[in-house]
Every structure is written in structure tokens, then in C-alpha cells.
N, C-alpha and C. Protein backbone atom coordinates (compact mmCIF):
# COMPACT_ATOMS: atom_id res chain seq x y z
N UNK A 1 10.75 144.39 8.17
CA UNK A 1 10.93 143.08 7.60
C UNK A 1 12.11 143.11 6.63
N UNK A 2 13.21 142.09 6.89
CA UNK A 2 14.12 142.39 6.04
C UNK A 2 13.84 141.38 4.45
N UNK A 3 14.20 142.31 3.65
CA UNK A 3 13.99 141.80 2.31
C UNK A 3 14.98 140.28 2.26
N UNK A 4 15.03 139.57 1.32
CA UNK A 4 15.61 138.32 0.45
C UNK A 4 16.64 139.15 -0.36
N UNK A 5 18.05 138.45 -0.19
CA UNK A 5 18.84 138.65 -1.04
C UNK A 5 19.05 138.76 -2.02
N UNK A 6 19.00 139.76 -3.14
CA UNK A 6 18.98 139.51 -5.07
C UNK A 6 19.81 138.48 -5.29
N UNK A 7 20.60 137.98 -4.54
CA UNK A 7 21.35 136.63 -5.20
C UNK A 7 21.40 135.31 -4.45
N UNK A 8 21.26 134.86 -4.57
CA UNK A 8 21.53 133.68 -3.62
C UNK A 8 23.09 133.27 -4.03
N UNK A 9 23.19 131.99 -2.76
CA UNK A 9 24.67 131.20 -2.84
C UNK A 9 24.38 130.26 -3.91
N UNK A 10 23.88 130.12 -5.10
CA UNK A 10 23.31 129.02 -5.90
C UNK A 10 23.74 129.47 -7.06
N UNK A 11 23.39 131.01 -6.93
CA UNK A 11 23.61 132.15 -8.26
C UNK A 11 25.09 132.34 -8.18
N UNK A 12 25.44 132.45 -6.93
CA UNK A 12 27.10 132.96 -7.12
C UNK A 12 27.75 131.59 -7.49
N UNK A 13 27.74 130.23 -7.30
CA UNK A 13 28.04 129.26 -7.92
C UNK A 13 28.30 129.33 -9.20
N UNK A 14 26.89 128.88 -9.82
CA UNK A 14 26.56 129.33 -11.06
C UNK A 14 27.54 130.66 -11.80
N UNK A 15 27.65 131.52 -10.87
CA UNK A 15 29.25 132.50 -11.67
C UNK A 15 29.92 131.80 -11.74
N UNK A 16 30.53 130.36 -11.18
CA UNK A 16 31.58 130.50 -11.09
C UNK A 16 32.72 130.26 -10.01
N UNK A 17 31.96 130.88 -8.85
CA UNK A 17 32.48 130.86 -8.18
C UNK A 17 32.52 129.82 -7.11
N UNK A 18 33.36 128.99 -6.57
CA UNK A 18 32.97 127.62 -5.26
C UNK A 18 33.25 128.15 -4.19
N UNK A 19 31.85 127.87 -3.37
CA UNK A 19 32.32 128.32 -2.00
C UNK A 19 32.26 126.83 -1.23
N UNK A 20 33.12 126.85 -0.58
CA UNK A 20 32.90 125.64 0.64
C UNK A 20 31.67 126.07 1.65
N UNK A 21 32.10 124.88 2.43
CA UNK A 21 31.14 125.06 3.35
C UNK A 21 31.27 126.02 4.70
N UNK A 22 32.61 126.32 4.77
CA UNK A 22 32.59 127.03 6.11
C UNK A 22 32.58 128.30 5.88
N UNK A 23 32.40 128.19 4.16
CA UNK A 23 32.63 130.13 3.76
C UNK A 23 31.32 130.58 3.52
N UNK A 24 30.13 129.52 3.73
CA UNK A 24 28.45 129.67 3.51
C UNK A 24 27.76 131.05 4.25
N UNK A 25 28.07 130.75 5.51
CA UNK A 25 27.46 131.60 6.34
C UNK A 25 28.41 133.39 6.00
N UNK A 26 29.49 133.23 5.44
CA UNK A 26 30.06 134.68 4.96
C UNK A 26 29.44 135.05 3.74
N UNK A 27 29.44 134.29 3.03
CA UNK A 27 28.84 134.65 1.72
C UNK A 27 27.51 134.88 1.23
N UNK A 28 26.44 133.93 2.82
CA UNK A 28 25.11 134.58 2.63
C UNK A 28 24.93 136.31 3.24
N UNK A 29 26.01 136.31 4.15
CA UNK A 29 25.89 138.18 4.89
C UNK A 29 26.22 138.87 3.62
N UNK A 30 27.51 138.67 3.05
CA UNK A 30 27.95 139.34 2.26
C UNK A 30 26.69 139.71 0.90
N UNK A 31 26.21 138.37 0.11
CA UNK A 31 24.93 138.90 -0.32
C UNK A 31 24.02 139.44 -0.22
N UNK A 32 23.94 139.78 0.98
CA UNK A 32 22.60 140.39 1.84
C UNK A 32 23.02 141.97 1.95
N UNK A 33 24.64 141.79 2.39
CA UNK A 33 25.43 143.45 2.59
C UNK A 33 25.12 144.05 1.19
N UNK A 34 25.41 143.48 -0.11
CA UNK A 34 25.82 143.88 -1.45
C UNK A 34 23.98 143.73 -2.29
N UNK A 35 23.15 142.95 -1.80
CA UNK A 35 21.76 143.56 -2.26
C UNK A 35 21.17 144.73 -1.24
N UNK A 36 21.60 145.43 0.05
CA UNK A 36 21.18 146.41 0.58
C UNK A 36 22.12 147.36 -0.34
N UNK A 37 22.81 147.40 -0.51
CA UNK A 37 23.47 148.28 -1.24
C UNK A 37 23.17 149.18 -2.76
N UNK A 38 22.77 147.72 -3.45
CA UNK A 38 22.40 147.97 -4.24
C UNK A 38 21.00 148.47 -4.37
N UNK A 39 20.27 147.80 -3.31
CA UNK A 39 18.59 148.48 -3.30
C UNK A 39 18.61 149.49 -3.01
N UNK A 40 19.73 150.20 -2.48
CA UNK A 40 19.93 151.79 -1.71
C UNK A 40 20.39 152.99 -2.88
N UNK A 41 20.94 151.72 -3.76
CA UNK A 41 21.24 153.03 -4.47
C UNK A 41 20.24 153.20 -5.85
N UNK A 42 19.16 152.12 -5.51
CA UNK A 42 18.05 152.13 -6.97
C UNK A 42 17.15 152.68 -6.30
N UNK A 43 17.26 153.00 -4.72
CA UNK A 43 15.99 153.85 -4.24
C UNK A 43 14.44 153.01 -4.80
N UNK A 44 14.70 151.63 -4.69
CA UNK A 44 13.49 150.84 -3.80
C UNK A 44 13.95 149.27 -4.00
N UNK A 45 13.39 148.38 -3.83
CA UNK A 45 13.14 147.35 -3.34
C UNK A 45 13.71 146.47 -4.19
N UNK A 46 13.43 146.93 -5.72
CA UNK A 46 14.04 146.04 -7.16
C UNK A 46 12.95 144.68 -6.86
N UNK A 47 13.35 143.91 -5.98
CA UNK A 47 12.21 142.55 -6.39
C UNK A 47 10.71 142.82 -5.40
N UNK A 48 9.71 141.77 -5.39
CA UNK A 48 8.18 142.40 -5.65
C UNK A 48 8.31 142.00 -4.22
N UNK A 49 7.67 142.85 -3.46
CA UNK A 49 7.61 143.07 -2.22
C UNK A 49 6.33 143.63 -1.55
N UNK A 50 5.81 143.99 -0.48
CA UNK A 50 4.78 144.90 -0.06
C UNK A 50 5.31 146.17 0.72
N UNK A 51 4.87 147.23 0.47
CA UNK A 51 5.22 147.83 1.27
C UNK A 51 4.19 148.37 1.56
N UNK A 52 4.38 149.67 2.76
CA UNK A 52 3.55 150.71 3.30
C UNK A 52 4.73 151.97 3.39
N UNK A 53 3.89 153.21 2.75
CA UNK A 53 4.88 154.28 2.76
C UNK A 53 4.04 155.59 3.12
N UNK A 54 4.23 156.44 3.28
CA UNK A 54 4.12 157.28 3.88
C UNK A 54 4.70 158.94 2.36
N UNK A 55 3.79 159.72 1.78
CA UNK A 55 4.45 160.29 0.51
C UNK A 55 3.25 162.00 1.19
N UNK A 56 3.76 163.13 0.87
CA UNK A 56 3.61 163.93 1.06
C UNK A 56 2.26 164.27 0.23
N UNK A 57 1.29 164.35 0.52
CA UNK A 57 0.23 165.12 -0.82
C UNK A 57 0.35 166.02 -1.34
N UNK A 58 0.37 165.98 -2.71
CA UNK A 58 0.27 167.26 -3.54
C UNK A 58 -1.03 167.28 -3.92
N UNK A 59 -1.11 168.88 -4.53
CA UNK A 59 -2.07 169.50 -4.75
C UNK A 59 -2.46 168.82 -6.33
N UNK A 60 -1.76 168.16 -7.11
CA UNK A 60 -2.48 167.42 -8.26
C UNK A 60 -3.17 166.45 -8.22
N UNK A 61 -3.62 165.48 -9.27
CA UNK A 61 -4.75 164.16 -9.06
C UNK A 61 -4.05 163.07 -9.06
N UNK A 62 -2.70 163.22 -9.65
CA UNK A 62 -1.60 162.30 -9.63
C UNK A 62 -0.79 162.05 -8.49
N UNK A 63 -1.00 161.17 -7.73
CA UNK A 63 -0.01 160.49 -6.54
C UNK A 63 1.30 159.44 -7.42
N UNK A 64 2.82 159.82 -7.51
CA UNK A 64 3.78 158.55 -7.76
C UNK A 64 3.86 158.26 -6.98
N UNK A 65 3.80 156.27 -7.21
CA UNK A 65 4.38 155.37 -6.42
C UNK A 65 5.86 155.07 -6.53
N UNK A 66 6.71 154.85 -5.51
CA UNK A 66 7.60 154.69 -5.77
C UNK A 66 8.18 153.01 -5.60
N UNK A 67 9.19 152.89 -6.42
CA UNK A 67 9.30 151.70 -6.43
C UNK A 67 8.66 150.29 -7.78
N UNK A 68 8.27 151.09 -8.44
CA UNK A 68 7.90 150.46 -9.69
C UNK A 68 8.50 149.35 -10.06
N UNK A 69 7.78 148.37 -11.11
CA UNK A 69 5.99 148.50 -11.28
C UNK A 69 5.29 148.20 -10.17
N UNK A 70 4.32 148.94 -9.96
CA UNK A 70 3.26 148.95 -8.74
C UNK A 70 2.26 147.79 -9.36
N UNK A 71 1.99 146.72 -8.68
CA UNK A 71 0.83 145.77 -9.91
C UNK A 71 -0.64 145.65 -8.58
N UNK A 72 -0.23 146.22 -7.31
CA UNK A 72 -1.76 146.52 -6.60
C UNK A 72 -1.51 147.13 -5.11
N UNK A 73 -2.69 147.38 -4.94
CA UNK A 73 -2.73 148.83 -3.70
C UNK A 73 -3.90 148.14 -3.25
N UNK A 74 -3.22 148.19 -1.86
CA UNK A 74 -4.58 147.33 -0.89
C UNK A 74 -4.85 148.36 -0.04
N UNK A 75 -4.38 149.60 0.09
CA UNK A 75 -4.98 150.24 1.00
C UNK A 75 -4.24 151.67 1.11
N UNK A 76 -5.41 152.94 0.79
CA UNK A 76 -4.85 154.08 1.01
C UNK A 76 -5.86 155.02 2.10
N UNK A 77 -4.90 156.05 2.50
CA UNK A 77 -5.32 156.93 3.38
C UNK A 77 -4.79 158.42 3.29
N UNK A 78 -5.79 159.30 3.84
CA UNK A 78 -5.25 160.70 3.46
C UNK A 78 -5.26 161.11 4.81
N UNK A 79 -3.96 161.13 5.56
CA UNK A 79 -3.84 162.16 6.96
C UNK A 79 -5.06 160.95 7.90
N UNK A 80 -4.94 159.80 7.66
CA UNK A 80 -5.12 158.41 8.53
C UNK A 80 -6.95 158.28 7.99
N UNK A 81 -7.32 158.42 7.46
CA UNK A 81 -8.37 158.50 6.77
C UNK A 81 -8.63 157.67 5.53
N UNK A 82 -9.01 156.50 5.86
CA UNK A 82 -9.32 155.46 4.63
C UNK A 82 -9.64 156.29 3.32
N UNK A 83 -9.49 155.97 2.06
CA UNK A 83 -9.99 156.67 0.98
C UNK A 83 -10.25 155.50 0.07
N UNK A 84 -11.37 155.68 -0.89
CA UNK A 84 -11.09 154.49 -2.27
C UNK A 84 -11.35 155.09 -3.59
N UNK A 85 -11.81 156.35 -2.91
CA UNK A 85 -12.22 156.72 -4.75
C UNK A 85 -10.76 157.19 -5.73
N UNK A 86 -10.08 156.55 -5.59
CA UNK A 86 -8.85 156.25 -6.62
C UNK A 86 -8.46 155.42 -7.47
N UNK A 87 -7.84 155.03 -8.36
CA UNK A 87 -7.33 154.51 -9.46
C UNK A 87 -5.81 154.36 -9.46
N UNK A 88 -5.54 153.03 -9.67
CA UNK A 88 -4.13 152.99 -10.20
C UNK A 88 -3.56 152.95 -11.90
N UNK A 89 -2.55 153.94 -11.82
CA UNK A 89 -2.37 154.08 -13.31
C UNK A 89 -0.71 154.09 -13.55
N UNK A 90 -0.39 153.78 -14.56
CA UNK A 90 0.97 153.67 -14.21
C UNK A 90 2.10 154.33 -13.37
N UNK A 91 2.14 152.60 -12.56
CA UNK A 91 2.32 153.31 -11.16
C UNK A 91 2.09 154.74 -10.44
N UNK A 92 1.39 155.37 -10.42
CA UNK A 92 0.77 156.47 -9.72
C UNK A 92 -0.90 156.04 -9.18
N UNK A 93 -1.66 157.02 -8.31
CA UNK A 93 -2.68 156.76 -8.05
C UNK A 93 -3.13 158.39 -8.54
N UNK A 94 -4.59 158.12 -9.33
CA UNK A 94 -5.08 159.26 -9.87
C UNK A 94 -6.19 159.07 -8.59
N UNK A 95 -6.71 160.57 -8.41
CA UNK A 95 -7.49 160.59 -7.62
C UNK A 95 -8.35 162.27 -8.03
N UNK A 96 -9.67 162.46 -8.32
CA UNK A 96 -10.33 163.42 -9.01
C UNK A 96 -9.91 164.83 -7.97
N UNK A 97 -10.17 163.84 -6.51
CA UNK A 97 -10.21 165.89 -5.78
C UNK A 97 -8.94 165.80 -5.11
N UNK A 98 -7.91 165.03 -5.98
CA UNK A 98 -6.26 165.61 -5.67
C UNK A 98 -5.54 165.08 -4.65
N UNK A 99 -4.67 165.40 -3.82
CA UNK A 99 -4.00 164.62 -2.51
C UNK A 99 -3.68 165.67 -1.66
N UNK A 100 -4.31 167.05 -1.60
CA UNK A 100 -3.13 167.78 -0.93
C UNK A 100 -4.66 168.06 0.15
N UNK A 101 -4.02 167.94 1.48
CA UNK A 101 -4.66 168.30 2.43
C UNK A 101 -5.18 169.71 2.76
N UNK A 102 -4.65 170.74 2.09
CA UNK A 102 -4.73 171.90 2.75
C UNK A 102 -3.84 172.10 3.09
N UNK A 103 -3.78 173.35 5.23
CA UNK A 103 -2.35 173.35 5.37
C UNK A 103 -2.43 173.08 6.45
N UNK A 104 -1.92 172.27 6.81
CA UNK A 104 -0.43 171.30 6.11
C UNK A 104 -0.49 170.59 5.23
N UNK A 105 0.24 170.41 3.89
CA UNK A 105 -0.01 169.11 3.22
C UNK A 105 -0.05 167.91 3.59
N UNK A 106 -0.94 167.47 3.21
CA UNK A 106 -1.63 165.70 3.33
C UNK A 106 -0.43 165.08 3.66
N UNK A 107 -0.87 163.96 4.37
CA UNK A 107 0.40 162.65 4.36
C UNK A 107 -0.31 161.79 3.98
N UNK A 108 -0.10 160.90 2.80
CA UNK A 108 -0.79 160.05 2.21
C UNK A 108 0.26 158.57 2.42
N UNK A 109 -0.96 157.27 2.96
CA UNK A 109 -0.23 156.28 3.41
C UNK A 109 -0.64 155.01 2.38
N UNK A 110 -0.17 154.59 1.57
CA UNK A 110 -0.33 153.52 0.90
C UNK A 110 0.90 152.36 1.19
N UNK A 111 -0.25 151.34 1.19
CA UNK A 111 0.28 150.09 1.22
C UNK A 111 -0.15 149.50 0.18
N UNK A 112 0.90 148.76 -0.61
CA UNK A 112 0.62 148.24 -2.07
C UNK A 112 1.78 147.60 -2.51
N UNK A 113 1.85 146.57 -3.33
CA UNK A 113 2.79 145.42 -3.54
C UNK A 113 3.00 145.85 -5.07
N UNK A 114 4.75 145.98 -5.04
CA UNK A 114 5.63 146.77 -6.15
C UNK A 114 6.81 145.49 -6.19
N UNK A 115 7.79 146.28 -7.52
CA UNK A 115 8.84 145.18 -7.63
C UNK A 115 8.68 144.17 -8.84
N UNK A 116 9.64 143.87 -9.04
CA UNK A 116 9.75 142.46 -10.32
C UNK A 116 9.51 141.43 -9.55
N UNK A 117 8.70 140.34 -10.29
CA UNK A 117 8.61 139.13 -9.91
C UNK A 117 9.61 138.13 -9.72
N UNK A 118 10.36 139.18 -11.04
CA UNK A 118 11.60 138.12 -10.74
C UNK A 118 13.08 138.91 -11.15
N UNK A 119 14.16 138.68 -10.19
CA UNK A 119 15.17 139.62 -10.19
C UNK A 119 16.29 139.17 -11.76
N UNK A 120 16.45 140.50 -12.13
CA UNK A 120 17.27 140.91 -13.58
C UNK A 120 18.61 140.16 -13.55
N UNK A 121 18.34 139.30 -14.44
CA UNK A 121 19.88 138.28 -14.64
C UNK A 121 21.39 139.82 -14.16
N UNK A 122 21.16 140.72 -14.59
CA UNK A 122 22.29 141.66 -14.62
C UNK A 122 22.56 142.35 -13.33
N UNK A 123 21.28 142.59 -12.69
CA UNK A 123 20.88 142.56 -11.15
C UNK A 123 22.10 141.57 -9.85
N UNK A 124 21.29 140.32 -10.49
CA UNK A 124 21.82 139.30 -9.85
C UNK A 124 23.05 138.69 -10.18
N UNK A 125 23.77 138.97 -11.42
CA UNK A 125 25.29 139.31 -11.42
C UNK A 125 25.78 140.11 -10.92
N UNK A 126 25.63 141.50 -10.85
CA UNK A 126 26.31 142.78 -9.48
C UNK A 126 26.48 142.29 -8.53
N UNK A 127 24.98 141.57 -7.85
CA UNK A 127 25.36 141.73 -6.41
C UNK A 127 26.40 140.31 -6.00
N UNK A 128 26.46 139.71 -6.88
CA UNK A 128 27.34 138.25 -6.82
C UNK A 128 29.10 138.94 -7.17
N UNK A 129 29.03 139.67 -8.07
CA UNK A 129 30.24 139.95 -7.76
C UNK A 129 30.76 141.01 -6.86
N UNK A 130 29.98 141.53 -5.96
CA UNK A 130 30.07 142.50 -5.11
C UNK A 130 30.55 141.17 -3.90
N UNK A 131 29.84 140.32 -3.99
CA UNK A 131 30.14 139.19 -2.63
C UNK A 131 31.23 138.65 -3.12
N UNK A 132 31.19 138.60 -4.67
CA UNK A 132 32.84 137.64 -4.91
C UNK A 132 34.01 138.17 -4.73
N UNK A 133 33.93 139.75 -4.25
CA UNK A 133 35.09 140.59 -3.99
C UNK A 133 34.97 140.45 -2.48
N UNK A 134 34.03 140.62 -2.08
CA UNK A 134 34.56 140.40 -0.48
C UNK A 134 34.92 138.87 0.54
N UNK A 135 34.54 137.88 -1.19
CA UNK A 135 34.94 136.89 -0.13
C UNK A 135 36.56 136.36 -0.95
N UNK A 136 36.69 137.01 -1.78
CA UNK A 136 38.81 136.97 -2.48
C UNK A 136 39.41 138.08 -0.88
N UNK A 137 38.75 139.12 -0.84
CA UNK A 137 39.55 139.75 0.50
C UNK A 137 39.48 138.91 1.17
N UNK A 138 38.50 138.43 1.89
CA UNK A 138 38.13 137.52 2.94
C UNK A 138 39.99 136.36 2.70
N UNK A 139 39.22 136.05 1.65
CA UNK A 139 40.44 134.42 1.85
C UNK A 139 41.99 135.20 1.47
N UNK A 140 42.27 136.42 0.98
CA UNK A 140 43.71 136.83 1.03
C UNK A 140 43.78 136.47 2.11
N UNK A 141 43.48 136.54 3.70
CA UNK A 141 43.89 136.68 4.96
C UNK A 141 42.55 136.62 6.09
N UNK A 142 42.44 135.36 5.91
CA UNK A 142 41.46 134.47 6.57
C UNK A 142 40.68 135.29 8.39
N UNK A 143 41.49 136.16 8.36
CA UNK A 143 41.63 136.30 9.97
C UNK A 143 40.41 137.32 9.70
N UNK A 144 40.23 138.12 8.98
CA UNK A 144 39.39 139.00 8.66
C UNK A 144 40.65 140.39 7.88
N UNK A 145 41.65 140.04 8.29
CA UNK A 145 42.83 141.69 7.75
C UNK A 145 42.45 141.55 5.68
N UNK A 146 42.09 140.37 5.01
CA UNK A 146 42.24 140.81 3.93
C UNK A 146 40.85 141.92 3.77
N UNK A 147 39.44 141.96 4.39
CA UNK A 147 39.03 142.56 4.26
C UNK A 147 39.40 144.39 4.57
N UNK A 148 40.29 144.64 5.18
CA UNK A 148 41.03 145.90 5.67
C UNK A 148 41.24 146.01 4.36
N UNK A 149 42.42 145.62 3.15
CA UNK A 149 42.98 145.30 2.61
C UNK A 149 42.85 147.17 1.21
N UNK A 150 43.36 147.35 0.98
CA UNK A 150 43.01 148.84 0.53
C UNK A 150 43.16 148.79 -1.27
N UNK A 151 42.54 149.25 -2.16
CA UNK A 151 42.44 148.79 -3.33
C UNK A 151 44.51 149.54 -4.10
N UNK A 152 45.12 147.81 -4.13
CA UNK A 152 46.57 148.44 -4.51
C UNK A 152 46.28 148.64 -6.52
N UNK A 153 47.07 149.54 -6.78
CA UNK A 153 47.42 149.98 -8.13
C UNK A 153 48.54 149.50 -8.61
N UNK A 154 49.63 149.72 -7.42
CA UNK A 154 51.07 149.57 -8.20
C UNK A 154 51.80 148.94 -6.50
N UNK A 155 53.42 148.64 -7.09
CA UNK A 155 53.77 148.05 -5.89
C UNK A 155 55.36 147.59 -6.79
N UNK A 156 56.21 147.88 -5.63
CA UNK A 156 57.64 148.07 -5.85
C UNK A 156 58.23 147.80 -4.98
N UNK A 157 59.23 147.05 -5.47
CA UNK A 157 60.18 146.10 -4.14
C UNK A 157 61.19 146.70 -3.99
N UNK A 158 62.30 147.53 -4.60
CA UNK A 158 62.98 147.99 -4.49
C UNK A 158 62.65 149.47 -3.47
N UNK A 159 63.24 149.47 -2.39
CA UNK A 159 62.82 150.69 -1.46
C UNK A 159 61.24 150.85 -1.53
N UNK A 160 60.94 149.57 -0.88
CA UNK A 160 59.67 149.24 -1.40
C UNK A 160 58.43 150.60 -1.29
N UNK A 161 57.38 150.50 -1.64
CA UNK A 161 56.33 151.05 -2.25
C UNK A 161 54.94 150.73 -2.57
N UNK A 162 54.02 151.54 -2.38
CA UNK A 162 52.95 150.47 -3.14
C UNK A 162 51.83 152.48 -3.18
N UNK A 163 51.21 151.62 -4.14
CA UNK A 163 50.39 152.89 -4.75
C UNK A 163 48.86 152.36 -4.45
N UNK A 164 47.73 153.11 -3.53
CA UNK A 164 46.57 152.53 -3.53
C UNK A 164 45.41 153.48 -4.30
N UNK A 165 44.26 152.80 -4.84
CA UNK A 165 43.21 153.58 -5.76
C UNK A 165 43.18 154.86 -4.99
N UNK A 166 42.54 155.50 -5.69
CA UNK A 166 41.93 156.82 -5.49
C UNK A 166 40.04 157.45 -5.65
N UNK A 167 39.82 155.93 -5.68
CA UNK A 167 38.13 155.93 -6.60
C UNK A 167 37.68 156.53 -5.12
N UNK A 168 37.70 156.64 -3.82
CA UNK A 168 37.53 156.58 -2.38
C UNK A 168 36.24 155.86 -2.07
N UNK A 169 36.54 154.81 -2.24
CA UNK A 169 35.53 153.53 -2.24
C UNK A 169 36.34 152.78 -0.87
N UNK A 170 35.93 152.50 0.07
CA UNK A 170 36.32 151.95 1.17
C UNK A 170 36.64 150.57 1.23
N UNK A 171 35.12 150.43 0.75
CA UNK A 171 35.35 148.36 0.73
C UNK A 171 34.12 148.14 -0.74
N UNK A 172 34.53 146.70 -0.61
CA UNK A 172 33.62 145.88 -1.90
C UNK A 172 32.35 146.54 -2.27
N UNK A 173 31.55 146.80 -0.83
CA UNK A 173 30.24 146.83 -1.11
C UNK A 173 29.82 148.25 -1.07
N UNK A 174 30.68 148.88 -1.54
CA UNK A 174 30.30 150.54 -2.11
C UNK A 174 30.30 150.44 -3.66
N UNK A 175 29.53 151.22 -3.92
CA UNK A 175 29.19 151.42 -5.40
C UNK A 175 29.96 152.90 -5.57
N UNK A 176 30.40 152.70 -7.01
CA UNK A 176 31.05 154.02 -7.65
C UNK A 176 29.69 154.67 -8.29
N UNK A 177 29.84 155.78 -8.07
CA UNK A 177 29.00 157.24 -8.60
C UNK A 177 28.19 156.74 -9.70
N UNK A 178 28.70 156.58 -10.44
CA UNK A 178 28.15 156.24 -12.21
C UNK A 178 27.27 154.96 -11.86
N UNK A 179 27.50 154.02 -11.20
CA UNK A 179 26.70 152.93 -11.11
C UNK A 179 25.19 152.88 -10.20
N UNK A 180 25.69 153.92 -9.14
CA UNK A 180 24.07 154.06 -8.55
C UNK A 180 23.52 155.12 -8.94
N UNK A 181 24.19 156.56 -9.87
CA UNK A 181 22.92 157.12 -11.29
C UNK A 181 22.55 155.69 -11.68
N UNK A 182 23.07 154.79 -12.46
CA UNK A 182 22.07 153.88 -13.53
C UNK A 182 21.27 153.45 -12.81
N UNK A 183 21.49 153.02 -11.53
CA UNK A 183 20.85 152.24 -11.04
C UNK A 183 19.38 152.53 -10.62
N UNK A 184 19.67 154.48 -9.82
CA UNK A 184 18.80 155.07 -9.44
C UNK A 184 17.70 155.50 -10.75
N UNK A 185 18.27 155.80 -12.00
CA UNK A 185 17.59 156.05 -13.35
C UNK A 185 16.22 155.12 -13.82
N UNK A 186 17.43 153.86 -13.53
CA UNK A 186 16.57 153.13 -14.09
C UNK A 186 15.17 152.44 -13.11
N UNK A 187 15.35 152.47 -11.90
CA UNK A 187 14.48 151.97 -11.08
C UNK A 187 13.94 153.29 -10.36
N UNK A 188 13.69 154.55 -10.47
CA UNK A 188 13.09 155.13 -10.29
C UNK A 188 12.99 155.50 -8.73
N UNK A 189 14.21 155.28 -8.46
CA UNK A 189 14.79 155.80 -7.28
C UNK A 189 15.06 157.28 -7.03
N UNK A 190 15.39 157.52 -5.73
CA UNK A 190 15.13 159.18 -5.23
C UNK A 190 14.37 159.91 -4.62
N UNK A 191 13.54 159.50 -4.36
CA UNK A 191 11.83 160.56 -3.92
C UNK A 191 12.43 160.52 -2.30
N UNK A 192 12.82 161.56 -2.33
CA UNK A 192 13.13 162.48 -0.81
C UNK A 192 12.03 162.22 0.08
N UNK A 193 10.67 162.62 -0.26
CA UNK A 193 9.82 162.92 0.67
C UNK A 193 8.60 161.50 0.91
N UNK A 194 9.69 160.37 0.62
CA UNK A 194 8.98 158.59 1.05
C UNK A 194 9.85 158.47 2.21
N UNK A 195 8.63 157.42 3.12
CA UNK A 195 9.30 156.54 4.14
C UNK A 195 8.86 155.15 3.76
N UNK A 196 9.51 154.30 3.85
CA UNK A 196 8.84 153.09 3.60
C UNK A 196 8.77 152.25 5.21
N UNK A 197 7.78 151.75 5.76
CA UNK A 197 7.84 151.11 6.86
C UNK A 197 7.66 149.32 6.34
């Protein structure tokens, strides 16, 4: 199921920015490109969603959820095996006789509804200006070439010249290093051993 965009075309207005009408249907992909992006690099969902995941059992009483705040769990299982004698506690599930199957370790499957209710004014500025950069490429050169378009530094007419970044960021909707640490920090992104279906 694909998630809802952290921004809408209403929010990027509201920046500031006017889109016409024939630039609607670019600017809703582009929001959609630049909140996968960003949910990828906070390693979960950011707004309140359901999921079902799939997390390795360990041998402690503490299961993390990922994707925080967790606000309810409709349904867990150990290695496809309904379970209830658990507890939710911040975001984790405590459970007395532990999660780890033996050997092989457990695969523990919870489905449970995580995420903000409502997406972070600062959130929903990123991903608006992540779309407001790809739709200034966009209109340099309507055809689609401003998106090619390579980040210039410098530029000289005489025996002409031109100098392009070096950040090796391809296009708009890549994030630089430093921004998906915060991102991943703060939303509690990372856990290697989740699938989310």
C-alpha cells in the first residue's frame, strides 16, 4: 500500500510557491518521489500508518518497534503462532518468557499502527522544497533536459567553462549524508533485521 505524500500541492503553495495547472500532475509525483526519500532515510513511515513487520526474536523480554510512536498492536505472533501475553511499553513489546525461539531465532510478526498523527511543519517543508527543486529544473527546460541539468558552481564565458558541485548528489531528490543521520536519529530509523509488508 503506498503511503500519502508528507506534503501536499496546498503545502507547497503555501511556501510560496505557484504551480499552474499543467505542472499539477508533476508536482504531485515529485512529492511523492521526495516523501519516499525522505521516509527512506528516517527508516519508517514518519506519519501514522499500519503496518505488519516481520523483526527477528531475541532472547530478552523487550521486543523494539520500529517506527515510533507505536500508539497500538492489533496482533502478534511468534514463528506464525498467535501470542497475547504481552504488553506495550514505550514503543517496544515486553513479554515475560522473551522472543527468542530457540534455534533458529524466532520471527516475530506484528501488526500495529505507528507514526505522527500529524506530519512536522519542518517535515513538510523538506519535502516541498525537495519538489520545488525539481520542478525550477523541470521549467529551466520544459522538455524534461532541465531535469539532466548538473548542480553548476561557477561558469565563464571567455573560452568558456563551467564548474559543477562535487556533493555527488545526482538529482533533487537525494539527500546529503548529514541530513538522513538527522533524519535517521531522530525517527529511529535503521533496524537491519525489519521487513515491513
Amino acid at each position: 500500500m503506498a503511503l500519502t505524500p508528507l506534503a501536499t500541492p496546498d503545502d507547497l503553495r503555501a511556501a510560496g510557491v505557484a504551480v499552474s495547472e499543467d505542472e499539477e500532475p508533476l508536482v504531485a509525483h515529485w512529492l511523492a518521489v521526495a516523501s519516499a526519500a525522505v521516509r527512506e532515510a528516517a527508516g519508517c513511515p514518519i506519519s501514522e500508518t499500519i503496518s505488519t513487520v516481520d523483526i527477528e526474536g531475541e532472547a530478552g523480554v523487550w521486543l523494539h518497534l520500529p517506527g515510533p510512536p507505536v500508539t497500538a498492536v492489533a496482533a502478534v505472533a511468534v514463528d506464525e503462532v498467535p501470542v497475547t501475553d504481552w504488553r506495550l511499553r514505550s514503543n517496544s513489546l515486553w513479554r515475560r518468557s522473551g522472543w527468542h525461539g530457540g534455534d533458529p531465532p524466532a520471527e516475530v510478526t506484528v501488526t500495529y499502527t505507528h507514526g505522527l498523527p500529524d506530519v512536522p511543519a519542518d517535515i513538510i517543508e523538506l519535502v516541498c522544497r525537495i519538489a520545488a527543486a525539481a520542478l525550477v529544473a523541470w521549467r529551466s527546460a520544459p522538455d524534461g533536459g532541465g531535469l539532466a541539468a548538473g548542480d553548476v558552481r561557477s561558469e565563464r564565458l571567455g573560452d568558456y567553462s563551467v564548474t559543477y558541485g562535487s556533493d555527488g548528489l545526482v538529482t533533487e531528490m537525494e539527500l546529503p549524508d548529514y541530513l538522513r543521520e538527522r533524519l535517521a536519529a531522530r525517527f529511529g530509523g535503521g533496524a537491519a533485521l525489519v521487513r515491513f509488508r
